[in-house]
PDB file of N, CA and C in Angstrom:
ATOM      1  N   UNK A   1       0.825  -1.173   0.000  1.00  0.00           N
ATOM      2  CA  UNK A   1       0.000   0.000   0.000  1.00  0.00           C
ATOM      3  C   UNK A   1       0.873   1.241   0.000  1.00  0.00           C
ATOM      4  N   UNK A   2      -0.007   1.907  -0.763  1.00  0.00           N
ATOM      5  CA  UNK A   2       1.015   3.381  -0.454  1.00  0.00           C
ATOM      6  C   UNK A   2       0.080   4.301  -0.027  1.00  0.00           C
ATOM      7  N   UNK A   3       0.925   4.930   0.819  1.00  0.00           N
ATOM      8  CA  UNK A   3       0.278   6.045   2.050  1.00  0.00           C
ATOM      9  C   UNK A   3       0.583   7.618   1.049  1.00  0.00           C
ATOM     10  N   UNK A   4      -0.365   8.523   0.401  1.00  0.00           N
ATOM     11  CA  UNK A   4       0.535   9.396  -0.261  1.00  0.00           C
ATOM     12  C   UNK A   4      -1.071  10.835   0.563  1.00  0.00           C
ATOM     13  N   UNK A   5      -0.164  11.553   1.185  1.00  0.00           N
ATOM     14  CA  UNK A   5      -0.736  12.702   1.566  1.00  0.00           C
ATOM     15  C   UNK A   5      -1.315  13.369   0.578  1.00  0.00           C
ATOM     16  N   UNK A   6      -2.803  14.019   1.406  1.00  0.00           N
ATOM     17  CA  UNK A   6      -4.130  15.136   0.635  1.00  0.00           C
ATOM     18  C   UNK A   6      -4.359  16.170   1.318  1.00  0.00           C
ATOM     19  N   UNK A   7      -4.305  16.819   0.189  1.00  0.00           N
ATOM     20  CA  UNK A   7      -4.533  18.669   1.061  1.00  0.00           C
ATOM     21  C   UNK A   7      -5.874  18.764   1.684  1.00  0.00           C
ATOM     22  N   UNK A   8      -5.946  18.999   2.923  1.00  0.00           N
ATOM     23  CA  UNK A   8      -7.446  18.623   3.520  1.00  0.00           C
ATOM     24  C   UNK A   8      -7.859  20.050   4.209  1.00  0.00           C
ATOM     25  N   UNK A   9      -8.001  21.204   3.025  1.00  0.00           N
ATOM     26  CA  UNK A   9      -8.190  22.611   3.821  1.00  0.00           C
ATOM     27  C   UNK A   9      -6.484  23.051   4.194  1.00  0.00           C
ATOM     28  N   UNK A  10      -6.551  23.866   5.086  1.00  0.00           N
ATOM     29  CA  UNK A  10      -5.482  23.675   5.724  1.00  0.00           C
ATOM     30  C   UNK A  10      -4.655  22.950   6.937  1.00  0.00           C
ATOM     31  N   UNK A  11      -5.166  21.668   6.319  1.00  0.00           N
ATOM     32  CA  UNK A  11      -4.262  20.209   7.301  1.00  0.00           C
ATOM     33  C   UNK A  11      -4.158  19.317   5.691  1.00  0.00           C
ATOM     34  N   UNK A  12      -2.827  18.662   6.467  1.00  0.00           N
ATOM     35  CA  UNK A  12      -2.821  17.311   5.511  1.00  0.00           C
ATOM     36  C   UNK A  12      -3.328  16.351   6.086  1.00  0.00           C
ATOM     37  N   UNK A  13      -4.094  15.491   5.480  1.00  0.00           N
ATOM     38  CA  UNK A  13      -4.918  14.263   5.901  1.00  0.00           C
ATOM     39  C   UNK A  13      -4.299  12.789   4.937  1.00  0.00           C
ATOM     40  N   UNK A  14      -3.942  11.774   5.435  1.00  0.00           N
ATOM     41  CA  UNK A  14      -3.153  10.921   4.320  1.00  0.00           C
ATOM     42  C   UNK A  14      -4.002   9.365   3.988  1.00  0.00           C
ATOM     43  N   UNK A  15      -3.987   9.336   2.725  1.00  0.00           N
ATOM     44  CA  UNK A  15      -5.368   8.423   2.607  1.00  0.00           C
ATOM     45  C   UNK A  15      -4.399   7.011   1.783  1.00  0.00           C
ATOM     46  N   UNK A  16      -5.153   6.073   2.085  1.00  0.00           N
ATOM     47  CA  UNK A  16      -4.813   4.908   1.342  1.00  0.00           C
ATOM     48  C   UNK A  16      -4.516   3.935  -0.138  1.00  0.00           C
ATOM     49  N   UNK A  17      -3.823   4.167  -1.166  1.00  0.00           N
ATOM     50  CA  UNK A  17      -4.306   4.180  -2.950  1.00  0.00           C
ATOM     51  C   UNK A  17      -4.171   2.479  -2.861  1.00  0.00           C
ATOM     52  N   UNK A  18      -5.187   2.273  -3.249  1.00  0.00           N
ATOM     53  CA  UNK A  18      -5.182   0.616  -3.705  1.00  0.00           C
ATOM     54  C   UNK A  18      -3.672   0.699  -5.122  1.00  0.00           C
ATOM     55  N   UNK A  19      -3.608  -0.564  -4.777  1.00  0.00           N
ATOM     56  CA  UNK A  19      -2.050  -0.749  -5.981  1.00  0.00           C
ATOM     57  C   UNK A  19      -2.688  -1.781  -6.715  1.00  0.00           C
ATOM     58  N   UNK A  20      -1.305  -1.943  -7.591  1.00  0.00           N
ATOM     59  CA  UNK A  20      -1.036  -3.533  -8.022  1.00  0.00           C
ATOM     60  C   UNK A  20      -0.959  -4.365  -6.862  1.00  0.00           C
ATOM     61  N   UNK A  21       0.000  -4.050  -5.927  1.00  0.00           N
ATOM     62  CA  UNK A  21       0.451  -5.073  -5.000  1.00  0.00           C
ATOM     63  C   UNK A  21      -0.704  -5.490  -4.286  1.00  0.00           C
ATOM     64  N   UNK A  22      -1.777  -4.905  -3.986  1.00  0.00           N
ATOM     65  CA  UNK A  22      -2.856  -5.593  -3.171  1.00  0.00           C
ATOM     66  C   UNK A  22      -3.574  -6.451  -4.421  1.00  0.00           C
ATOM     67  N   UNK A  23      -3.458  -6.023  -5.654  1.00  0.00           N
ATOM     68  CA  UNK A  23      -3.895  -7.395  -6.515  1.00  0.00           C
ATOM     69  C   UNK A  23      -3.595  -8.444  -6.848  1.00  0.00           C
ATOM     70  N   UNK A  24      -2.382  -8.408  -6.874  1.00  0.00           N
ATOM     71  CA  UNK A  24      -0.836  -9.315  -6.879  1.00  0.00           C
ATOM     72  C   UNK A  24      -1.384 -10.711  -5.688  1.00  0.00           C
ATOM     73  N   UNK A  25      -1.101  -9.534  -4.405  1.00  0.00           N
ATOM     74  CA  UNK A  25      -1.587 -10.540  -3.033  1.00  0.00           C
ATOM     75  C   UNK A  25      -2.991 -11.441  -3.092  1.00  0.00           C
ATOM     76  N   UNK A  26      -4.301 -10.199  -3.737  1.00  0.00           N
ATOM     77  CA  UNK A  26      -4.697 -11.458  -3.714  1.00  0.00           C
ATOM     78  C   UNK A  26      -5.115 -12.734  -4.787  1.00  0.00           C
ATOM     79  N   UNK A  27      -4.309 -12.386  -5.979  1.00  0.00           N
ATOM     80  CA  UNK A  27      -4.439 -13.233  -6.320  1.00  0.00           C
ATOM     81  C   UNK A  27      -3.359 -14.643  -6.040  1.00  0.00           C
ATOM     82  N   UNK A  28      -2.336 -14.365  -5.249  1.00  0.00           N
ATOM     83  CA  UNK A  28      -1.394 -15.059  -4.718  1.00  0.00           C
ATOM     84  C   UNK A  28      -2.149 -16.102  -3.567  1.00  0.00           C
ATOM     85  N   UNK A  29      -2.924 -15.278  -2.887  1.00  0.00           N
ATOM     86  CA  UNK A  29      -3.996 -15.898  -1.875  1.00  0.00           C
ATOM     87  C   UNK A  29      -4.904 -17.055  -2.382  1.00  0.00           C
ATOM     88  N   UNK A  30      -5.334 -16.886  -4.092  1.00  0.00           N
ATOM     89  CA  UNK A  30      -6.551 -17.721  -4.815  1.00  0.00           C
ATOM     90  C   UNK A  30      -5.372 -18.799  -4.715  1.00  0.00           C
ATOM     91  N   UNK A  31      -4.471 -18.532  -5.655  1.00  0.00           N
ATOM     92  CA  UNK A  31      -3.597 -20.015  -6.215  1.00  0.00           C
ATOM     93  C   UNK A  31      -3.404 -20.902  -5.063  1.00  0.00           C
ATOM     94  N   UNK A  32      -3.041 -20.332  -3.529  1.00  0.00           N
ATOM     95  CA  UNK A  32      -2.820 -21.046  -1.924  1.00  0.00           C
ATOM     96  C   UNK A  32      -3.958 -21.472  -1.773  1.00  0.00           C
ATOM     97  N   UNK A  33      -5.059 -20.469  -1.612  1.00  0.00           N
ATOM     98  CA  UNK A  33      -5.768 -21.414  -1.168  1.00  0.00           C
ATOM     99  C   UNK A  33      -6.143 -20.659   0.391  1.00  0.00           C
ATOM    100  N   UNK A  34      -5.777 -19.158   0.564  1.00  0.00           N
ATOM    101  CA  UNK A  34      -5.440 -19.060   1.417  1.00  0.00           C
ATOM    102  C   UNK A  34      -6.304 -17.812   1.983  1.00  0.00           C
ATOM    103  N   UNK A  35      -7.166 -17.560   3.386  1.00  0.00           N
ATOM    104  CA  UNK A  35      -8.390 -17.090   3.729  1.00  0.00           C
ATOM    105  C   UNK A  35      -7.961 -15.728   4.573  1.00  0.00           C
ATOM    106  N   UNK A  36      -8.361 -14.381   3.801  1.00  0.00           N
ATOM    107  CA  UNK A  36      -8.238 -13.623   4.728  1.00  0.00           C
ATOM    108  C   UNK A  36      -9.724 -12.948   5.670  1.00  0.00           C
ATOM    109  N   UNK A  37      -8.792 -13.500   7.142  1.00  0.00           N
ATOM    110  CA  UNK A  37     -10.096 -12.823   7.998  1.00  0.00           C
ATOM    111  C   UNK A  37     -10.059 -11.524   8.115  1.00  0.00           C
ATOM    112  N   UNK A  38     -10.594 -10.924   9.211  1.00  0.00           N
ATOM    113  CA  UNK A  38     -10.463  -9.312   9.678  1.00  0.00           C
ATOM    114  C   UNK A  38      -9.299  -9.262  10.220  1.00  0.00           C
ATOM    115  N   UNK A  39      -8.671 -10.063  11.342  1.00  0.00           N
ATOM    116  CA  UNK A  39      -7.224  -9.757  11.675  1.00  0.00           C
ATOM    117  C   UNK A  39      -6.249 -10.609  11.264  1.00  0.00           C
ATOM    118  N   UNK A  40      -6.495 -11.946  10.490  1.00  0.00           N
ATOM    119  CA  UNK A  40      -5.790 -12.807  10.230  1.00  0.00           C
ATOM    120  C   UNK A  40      -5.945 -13.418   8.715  1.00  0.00           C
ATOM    121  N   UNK A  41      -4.813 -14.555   8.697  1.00  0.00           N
ATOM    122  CA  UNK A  41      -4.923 -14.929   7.673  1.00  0.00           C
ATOM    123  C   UNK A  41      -5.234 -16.521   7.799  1.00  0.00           C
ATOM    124  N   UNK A  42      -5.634 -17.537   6.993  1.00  0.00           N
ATOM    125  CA  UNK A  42      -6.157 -19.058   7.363  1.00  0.00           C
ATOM    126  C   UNK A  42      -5.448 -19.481   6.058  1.00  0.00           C
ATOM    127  N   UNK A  43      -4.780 -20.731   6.564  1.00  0.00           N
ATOM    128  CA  UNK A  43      -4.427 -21.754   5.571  1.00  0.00           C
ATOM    129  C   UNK A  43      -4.538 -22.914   6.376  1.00  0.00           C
ATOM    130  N   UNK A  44      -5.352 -24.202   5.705  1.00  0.00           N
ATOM    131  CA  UNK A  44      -5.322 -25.291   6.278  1.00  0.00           C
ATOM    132  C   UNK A  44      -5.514 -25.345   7.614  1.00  0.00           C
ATOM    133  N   UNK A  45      -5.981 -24.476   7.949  1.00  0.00           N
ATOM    134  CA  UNK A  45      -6.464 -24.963   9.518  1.00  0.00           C
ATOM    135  C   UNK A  45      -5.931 -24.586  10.574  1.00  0.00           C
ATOM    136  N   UNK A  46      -4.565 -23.437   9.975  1.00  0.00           N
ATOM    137  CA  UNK A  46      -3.760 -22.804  10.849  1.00  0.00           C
ATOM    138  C   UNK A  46      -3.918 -21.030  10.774  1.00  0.00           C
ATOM    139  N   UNK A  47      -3.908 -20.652  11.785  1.00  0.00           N
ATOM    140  CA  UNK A  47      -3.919 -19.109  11.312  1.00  0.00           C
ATOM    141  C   UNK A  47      -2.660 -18.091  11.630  1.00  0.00           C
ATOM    142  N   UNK A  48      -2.438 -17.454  10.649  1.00  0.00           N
ATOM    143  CA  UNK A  48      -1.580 -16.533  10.801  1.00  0.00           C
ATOM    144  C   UNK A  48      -1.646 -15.334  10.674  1.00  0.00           C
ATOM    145  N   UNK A  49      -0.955 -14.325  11.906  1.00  0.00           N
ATOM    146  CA  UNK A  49      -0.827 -13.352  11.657  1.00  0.00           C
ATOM    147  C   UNK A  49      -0.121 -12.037  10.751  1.00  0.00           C
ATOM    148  N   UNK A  50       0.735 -12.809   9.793  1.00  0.00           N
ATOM    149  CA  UNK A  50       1.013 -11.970   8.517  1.00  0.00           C
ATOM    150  C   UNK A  50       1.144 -13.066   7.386  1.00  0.00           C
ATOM    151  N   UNK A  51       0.524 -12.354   6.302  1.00  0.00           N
ATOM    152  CA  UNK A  51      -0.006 -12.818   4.919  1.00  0.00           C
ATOM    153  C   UNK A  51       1.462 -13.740   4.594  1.00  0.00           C
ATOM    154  N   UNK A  52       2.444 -13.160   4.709  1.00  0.00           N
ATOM    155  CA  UNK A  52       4.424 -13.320   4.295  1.00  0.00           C
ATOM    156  C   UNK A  52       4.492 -15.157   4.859  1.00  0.00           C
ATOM    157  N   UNK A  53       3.968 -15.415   6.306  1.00  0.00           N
ATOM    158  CA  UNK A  53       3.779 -16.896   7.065  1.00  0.00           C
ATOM    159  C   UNK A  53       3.424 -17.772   6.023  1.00  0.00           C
ATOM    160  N   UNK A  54       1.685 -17.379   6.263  1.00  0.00           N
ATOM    161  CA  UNK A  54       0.550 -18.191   5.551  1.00  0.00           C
ATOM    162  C   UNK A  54       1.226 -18.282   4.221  1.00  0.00           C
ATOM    163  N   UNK A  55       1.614 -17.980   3.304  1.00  0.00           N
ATOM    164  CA  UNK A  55       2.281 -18.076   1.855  1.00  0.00           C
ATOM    165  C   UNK A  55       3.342 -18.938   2.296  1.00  0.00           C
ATOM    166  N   UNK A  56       4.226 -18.048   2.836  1.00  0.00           N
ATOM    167  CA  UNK A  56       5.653 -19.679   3.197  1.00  0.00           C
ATOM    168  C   UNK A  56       5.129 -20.901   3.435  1.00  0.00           C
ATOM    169  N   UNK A  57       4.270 -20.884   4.435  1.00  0.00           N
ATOM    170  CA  UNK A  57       3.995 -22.559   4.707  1.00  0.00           C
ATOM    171  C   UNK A  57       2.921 -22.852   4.038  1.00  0.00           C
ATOM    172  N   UNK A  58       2.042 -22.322   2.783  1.00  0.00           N
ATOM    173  CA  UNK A  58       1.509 -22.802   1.709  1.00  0.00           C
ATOM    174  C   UNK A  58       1.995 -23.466   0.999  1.00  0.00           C
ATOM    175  N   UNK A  59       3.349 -22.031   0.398  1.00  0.00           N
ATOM    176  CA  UNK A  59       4.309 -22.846  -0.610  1.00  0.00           C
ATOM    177  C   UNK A  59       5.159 -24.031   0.074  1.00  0.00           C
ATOM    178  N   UNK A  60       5.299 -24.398   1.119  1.00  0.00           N
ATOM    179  CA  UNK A  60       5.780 -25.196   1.813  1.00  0.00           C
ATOM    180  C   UNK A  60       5.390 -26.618   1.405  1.00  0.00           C
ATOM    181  N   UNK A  61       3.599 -26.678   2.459  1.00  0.00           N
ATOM    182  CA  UNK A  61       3.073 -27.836   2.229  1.00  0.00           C
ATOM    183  C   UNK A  61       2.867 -28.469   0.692  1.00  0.00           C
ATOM    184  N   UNK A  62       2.508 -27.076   0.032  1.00  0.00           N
ATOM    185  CA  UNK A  62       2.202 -27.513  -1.879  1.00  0.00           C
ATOM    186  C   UNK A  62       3.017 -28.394  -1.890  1.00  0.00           C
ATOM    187  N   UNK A  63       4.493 -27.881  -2.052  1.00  0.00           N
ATOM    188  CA  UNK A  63       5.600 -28.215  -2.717  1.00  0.00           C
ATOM    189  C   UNK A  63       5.822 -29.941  -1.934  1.00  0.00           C
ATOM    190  N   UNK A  64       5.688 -30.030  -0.268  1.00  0.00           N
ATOM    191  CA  UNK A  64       5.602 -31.343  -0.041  1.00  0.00           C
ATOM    192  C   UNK A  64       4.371 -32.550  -0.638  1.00  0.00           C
ATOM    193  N   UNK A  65       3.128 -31.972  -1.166  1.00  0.00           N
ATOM    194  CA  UNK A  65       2.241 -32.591  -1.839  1.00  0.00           C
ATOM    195  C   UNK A  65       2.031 -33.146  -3.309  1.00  0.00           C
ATOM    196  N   UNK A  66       3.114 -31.799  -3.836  1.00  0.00           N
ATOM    197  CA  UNK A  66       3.494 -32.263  -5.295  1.00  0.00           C
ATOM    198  C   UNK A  66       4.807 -33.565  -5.503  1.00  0.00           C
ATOM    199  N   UNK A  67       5.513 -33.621  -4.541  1.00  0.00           N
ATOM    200  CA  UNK A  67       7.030 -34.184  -4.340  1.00  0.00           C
ATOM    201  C   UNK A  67       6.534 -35.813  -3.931  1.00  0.00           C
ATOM    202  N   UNK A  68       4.885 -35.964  -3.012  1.00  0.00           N
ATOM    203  CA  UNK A  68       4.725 -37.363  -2.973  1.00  0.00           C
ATOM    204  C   UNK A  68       4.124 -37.802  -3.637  1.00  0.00           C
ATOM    205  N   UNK A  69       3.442 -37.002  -4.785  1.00  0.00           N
ATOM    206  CA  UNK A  69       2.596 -37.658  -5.494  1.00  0.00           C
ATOM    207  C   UNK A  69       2.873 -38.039  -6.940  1.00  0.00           C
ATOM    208  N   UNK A  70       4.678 -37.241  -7.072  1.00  0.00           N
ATOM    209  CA  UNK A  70       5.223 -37.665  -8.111  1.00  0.00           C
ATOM    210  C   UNK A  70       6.003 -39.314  -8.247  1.00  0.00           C
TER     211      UNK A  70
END
């Protein structure tokens, strides 16, 4: 996310711009498999508190699921 300051009268007020990168994420989230709550994130039955976890031990388990079934 990028944080980019707005002239709000005379105060700056700083608002939120959706990106690529929040599209990126979630489509990174579809391919895992992977559930975002309000404060967390869910994969398989475990929850984590940053998105960066839940992806490692996605790509984790995948990669052990593809390796026994070859």
């Amino acid at each position: 996310m990028i944080i980019t300051p707005v002239p709000d009268g005379d105060r700056t007020r700083e608002t939120v711009q959706s990106t690529d990168a929040a599209a990126d994420e979630r489509c990174l989230m579809a391919e895992l498999a992977i559930i975002r709550g309000v404060r967390h994130y869910f994969y398989d039955g475990y929850r984590y508190d940053r998105l960066s976890d839940a992806v490692a031990y996605a790509q984790l388990a995948q990669g052990r699921t593809r390796r026994s079934s070859s």
